[in-house]
Protein backbone atom coordinates (compact mmCIF):
# COMPACT_ATOMS: atom_id res chain seq x y z
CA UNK A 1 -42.58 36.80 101.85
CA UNK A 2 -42.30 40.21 100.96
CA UNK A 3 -42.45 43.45 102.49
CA UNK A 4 -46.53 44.60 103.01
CA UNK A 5 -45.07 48.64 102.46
CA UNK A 6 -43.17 47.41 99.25
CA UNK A 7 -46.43 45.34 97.66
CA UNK A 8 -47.69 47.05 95.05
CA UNK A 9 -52.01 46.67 95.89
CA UNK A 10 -53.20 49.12 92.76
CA UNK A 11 -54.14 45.91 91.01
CA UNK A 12 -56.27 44.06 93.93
CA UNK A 13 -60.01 44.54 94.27
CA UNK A 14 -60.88 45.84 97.88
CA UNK A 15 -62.85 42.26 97.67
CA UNK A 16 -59.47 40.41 97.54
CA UNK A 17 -57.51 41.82 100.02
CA UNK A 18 -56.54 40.63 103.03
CA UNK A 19 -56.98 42.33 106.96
CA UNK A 20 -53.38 42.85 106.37
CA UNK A 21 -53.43 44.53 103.10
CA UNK A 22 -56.49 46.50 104.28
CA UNK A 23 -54.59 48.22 107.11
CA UNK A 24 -51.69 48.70 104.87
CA UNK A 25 -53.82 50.94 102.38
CA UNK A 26 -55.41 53.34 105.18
CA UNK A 27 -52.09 53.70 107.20
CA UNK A 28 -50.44 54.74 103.73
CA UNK A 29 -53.95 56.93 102.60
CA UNK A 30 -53.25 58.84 106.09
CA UNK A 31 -49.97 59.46 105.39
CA UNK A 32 -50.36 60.70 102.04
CA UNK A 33 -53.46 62.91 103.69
CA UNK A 34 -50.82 63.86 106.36
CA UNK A 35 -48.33 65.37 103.64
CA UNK A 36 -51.14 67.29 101.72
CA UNK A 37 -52.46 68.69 104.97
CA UNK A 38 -49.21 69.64 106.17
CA UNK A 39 -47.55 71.11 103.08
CA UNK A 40 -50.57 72.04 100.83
CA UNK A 41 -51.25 70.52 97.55
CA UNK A 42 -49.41 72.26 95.32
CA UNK A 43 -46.22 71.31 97.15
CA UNK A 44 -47.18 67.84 95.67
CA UNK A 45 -48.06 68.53 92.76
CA UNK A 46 -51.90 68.17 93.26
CA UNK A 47 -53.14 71.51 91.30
CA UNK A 48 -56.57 73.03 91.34
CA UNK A 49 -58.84 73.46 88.33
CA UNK A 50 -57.66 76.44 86.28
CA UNK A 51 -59.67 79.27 86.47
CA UNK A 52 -61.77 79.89 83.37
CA UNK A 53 -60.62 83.50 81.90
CA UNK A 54 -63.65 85.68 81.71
CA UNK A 55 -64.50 86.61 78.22
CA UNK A 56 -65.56 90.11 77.16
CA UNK A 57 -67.71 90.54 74.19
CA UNK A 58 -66.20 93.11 71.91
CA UNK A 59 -69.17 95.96 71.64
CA UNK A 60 -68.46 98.90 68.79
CA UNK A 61 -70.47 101.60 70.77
CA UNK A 62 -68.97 100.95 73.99
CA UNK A 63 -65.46 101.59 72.95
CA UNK A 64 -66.25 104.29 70.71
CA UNK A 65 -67.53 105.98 73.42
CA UNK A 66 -64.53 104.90 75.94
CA UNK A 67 -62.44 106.73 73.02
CA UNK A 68 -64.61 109.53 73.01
CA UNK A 69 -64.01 110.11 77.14
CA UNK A 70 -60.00 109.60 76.54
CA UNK A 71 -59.98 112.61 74.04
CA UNK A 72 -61.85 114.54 76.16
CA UNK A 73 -59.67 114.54 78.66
């Protein structure tokens, strides 16, 4: 039989596998958690949510007034 590191288990149910199989998935889950921990997500291509860019509403009286301070000056 095959290689247990080469099966691919994506497709099993955690109802269907085997002792075996189970072991298999945590020792490869805490490597994977050993490579994000060690070289940080990005590294792996794991990216956080975007940050949302903060909208301004556009007010008339507040920038005539910013205009009015710049000639001032």
């Amino acid at each position: 039989m095959d290689d247990i590191r080469e099966r691919d288990l994506s497709r099993k149910s955690n109802e269907d596998l085997t002792d075996e199989e189970k072991r298999e998935l945590a020792r490869r889950f805490q490597e994977f958690s050993d490579l994000v921990r060690e070289k940080g997500p990005q590294s792996l291509g794991l990216q956080s949510k975007p940050r949302k860019k903060r909208i301004s509403k556009w007010d008339p009286a507040a920038m005539a007034s910013a205009g009015k301070k710049a000639d001032s000056r």
